[in-house]
C-alpha atoms as a PDB file:
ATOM      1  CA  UNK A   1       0.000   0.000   0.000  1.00  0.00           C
ATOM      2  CA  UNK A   2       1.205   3.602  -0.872  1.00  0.00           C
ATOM      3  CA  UNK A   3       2.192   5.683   2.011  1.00  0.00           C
ATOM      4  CA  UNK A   4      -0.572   7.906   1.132  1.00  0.00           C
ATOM      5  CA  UNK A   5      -3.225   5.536   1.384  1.00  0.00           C
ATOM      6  CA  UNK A   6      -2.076   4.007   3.956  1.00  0.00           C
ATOM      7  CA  UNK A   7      -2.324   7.289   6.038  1.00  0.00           C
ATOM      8  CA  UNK A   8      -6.208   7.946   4.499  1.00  0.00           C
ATOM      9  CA  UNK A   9      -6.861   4.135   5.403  1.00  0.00           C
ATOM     10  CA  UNK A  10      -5.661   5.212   8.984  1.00  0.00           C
ATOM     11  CA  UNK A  11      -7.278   8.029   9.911  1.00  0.00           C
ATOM     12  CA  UNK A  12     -10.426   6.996   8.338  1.00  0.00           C
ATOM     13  CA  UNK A  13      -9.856   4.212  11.168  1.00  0.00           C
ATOM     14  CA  UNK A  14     -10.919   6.745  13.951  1.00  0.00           C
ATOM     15  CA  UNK A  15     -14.356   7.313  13.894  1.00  0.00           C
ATOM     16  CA  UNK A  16     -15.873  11.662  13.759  1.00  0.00           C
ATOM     17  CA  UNK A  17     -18.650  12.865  14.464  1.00  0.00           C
ATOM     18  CA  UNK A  18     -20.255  14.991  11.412  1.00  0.00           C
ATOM     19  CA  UNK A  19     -20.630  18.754  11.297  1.00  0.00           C
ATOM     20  CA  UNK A  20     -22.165  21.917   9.366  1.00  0.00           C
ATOM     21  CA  UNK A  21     -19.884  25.139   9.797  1.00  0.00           C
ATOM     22  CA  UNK A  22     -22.297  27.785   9.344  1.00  0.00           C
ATOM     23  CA  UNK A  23     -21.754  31.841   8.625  1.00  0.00           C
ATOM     24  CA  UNK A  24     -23.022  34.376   6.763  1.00  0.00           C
ATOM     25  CA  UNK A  25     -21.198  35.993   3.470  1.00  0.00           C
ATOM     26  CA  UNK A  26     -20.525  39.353   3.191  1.00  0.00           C
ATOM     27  CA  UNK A  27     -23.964  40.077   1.182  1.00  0.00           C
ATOM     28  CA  UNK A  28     -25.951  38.476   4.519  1.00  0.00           C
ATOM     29  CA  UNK A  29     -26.449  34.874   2.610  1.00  0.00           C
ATOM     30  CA  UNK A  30     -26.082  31.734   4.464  1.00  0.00           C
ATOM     31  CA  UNK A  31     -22.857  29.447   3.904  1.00  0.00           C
ATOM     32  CA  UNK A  32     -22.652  26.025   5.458  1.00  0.00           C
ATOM     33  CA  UNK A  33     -20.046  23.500   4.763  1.00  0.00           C
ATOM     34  CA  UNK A  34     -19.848  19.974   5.942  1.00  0.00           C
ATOM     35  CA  UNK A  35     -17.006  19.183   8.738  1.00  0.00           C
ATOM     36  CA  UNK A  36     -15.617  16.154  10.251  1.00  0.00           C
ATOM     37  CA  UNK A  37     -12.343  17.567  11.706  1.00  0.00           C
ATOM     38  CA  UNK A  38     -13.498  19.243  15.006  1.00  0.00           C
ATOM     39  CA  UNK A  39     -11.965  18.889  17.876  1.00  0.00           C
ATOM     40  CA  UNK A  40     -12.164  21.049  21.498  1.00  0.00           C
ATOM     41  CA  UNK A  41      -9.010  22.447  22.418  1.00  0.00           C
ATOM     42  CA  UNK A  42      -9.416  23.913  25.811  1.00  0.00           C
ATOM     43  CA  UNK A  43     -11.863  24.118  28.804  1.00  0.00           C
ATOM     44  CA  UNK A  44     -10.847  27.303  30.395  1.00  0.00           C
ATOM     45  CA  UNK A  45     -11.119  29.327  28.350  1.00  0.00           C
ATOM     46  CA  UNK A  46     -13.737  27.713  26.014  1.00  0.00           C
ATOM     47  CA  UNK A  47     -11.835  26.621  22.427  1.00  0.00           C
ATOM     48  CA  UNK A  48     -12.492  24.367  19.847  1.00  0.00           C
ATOM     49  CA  UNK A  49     -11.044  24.094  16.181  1.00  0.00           C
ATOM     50  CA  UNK A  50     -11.855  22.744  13.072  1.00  0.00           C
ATOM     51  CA  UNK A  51     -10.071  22.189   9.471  1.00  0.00           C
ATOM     52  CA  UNK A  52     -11.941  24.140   6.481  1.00  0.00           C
ATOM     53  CA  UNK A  53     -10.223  22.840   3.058  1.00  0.00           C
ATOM     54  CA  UNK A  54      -8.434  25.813   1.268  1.00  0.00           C
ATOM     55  CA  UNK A  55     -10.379  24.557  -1.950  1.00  0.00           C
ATOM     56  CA  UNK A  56     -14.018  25.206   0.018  1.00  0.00           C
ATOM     57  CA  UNK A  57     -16.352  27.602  -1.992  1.00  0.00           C
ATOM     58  CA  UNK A  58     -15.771  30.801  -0.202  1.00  0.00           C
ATOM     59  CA  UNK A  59     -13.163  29.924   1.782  1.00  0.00           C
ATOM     60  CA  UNK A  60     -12.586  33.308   2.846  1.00  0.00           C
ATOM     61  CA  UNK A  61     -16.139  34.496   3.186  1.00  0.00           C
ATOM     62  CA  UNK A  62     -15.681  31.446   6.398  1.00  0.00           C
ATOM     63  CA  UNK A  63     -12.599  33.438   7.991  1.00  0.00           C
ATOM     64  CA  UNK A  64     -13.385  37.199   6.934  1.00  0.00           C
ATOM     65  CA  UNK A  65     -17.066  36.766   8.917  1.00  0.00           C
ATOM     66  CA  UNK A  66     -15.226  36.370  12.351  1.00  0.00           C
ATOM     67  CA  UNK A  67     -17.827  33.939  13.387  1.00  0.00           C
ATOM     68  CA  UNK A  68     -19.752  30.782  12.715  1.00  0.00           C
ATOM     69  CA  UNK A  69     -21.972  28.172  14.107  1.00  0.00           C
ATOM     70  CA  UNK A  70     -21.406  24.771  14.413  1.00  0.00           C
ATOM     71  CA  UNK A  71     -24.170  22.638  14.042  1.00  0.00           C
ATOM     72  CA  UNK A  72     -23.270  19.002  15.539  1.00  0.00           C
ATOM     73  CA  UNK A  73     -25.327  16.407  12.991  1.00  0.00           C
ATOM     74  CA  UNK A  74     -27.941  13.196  14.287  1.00  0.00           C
ATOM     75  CA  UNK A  75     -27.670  10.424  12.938  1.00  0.00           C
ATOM     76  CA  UNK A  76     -31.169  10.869  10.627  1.00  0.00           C
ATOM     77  CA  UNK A  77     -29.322  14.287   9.478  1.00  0.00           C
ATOM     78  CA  UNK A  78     -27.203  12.009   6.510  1.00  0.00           C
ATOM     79  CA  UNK A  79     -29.055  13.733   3.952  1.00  0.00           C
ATOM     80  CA  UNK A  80     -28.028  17.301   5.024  1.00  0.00           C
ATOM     81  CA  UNK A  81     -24.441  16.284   5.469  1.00  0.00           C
ATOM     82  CA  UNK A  82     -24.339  15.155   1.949  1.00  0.00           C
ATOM     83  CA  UNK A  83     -26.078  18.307   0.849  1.00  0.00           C
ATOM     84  CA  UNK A  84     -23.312  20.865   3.020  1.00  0.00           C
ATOM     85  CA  UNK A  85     -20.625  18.289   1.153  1.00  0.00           C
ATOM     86  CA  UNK A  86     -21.759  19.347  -2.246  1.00  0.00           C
ATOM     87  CA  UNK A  87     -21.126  22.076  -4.516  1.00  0.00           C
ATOM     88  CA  UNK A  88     -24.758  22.683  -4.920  1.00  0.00           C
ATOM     89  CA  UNK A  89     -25.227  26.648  -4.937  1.00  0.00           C
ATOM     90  CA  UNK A  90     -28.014  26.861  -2.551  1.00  0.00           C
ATOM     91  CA  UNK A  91     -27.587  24.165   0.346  1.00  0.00           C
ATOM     92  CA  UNK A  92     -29.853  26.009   2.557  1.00  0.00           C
ATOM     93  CA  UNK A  93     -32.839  25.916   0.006  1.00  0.00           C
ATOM     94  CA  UNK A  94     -35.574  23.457   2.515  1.00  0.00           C
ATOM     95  CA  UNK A  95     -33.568  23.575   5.032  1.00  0.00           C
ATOM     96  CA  UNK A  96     -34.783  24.359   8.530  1.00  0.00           C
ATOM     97  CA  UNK A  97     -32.932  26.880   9.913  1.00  0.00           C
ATOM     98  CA  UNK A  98     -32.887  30.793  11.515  1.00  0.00           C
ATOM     99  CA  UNK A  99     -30.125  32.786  13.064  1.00  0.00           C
ATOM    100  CA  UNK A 100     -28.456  32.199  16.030  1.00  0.00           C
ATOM    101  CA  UNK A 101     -27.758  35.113  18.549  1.00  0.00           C
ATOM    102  CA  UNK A 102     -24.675  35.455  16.559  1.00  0.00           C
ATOM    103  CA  UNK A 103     -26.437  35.693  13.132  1.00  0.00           C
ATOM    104  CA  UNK A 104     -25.030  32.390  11.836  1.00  0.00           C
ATOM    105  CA  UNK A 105     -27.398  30.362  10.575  1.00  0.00           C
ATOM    106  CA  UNK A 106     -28.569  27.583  13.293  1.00  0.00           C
ATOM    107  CA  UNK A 107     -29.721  24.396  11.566  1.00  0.00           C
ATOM    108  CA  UNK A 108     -33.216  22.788  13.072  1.00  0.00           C
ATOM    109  CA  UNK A 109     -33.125  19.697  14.861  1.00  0.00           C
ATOM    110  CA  UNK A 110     -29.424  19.321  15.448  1.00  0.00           C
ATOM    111  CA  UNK A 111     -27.646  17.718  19.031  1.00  0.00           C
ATOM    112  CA  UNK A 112     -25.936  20.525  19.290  1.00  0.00           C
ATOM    113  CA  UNK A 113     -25.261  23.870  18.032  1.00  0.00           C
ATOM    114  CA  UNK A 114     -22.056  25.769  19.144  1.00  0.00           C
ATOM    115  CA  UNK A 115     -21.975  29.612  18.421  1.00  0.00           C
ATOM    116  CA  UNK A 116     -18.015  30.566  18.261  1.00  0.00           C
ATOM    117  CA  UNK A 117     -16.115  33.921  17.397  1.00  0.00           C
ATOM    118  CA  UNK A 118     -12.744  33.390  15.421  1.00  0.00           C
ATOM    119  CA  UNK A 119      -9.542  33.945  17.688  1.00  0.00           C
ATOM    120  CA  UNK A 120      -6.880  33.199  15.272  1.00  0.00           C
ATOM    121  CA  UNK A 121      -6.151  30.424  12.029  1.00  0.00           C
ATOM    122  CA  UNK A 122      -2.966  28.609  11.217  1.00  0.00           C
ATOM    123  CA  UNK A 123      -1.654  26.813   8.326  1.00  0.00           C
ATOM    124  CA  UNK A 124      -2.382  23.124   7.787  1.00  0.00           C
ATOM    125  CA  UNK A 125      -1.434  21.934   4.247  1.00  0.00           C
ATOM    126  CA  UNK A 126      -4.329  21.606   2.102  1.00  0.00           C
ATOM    127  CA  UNK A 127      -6.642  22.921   5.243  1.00  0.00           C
ATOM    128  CA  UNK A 128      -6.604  26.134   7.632  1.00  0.00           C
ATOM    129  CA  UNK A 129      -6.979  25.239  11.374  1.00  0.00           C
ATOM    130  CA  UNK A 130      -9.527  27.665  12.755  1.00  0.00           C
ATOM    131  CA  UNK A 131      -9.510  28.038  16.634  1.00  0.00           C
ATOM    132  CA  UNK A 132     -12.538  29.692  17.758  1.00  0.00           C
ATOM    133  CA  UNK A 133     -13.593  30.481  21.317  1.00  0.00           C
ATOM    134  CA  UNK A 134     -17.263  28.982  22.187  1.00  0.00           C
ATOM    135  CA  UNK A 135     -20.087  31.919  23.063  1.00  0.00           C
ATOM    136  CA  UNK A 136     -23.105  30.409  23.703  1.00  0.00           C
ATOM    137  CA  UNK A 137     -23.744  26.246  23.609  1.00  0.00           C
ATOM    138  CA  UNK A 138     -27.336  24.478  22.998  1.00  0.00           C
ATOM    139  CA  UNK A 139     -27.045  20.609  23.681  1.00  0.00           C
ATOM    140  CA  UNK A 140     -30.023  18.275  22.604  1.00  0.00           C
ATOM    141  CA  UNK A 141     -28.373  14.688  22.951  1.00  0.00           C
ATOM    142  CA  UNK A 142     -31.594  12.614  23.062  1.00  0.00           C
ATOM    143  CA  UNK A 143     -30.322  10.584  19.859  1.00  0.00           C
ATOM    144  CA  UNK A 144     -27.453   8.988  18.650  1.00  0.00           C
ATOM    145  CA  UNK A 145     -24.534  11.432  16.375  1.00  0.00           C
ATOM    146  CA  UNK A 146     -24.290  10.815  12.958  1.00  0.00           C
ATOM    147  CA  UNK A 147     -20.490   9.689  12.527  1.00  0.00           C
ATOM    148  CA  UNK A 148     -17.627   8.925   9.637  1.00  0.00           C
ATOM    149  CA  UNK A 149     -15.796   6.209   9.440  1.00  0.00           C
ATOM    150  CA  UNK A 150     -13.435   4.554   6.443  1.00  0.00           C
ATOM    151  CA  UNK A 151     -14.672   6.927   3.834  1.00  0.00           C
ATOM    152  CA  UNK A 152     -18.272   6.449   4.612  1.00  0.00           C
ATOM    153  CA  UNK A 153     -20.837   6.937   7.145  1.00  0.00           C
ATOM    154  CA  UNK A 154     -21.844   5.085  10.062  1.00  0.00           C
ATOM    155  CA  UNK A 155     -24.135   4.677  13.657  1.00  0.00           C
ATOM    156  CA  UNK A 156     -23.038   3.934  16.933  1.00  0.00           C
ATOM    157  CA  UNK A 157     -22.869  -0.218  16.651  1.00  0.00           C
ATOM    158  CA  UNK A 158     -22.962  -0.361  12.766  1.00  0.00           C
ATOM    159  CA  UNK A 159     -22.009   0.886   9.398  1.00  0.00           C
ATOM    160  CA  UNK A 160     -24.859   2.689   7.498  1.00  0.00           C
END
């Protein structure tokens, strides 16, 4: 196996949990793109970061906003995941959603919904590491996440 693939094969080995970054562009529209590389950073104060690909339609309408939402998918969500994942020009067209206290759009029905203000970005290859500090939190975790795992997507117990 080619180093390369061997790496892919490896981290798709550790299973994510699935995420829409939300913000707004400059003209007020809603963005979203879908997000598997989230992690929290720090407790005190409140950080977490994610990886946005440099090749992500309006990759810097994301950073230039300041702020963003981050909208932490159920497992019944697949369809919008694949929707956020595509190029398709409007992803929020019947999509439930309305603005967070930030302004970011907040999608309906998610397990959680983080509202976070941009402290700084760093370079990370092919992605930018964005490390955001965490305003306001909403938590619904009645249900099971919807997750990634080797290339695909998957439940808690089994492969979808």
């Amino acid at each position: 196996m080619v180093f390369s693939e061997a790496f892919r094969s490896a981290l798709g080995s550790f299973a994510t949990g699935v995420t829409i970054v939300t913000t707004n562009a400059p003209d007020g529209s809603p963005l979203g793109v879908t997000i598997s590389a989230l992690s929290s950073l720090s407790l005190e104060p409140t950080l977490v970061l994610y990886c946005l690909g440099r090749k992500t339609a309006n990759v810097d309408d994301y950073l230039a906003a300041g702020r963003f939402a981050i909208n932490i998918l159920a497992e019944e969500q697949l369809a919008l995941s694949e929707t956020f994942a595509s190029q398709q020009a409007d992803k929020f067209d019947g999509v439930d959603h309305s603005p967070g206290d930030n302004g970011c759009p907040i999608i309906a029905d998610c397990l959680a919904i983080m509202e976070c203000s941009i402290v700084d970005t760093f370079d990370g290859g092919d992605h930018i590491i964005v490390v955001a500090s965490v305003d306001k939190v909403q938590v619904d975790g009645a249900r099971d996440p919807l997750l990634h795992y080797r290339g695909g997507y998957a439940a808690i117990g089994e492969e979808m």
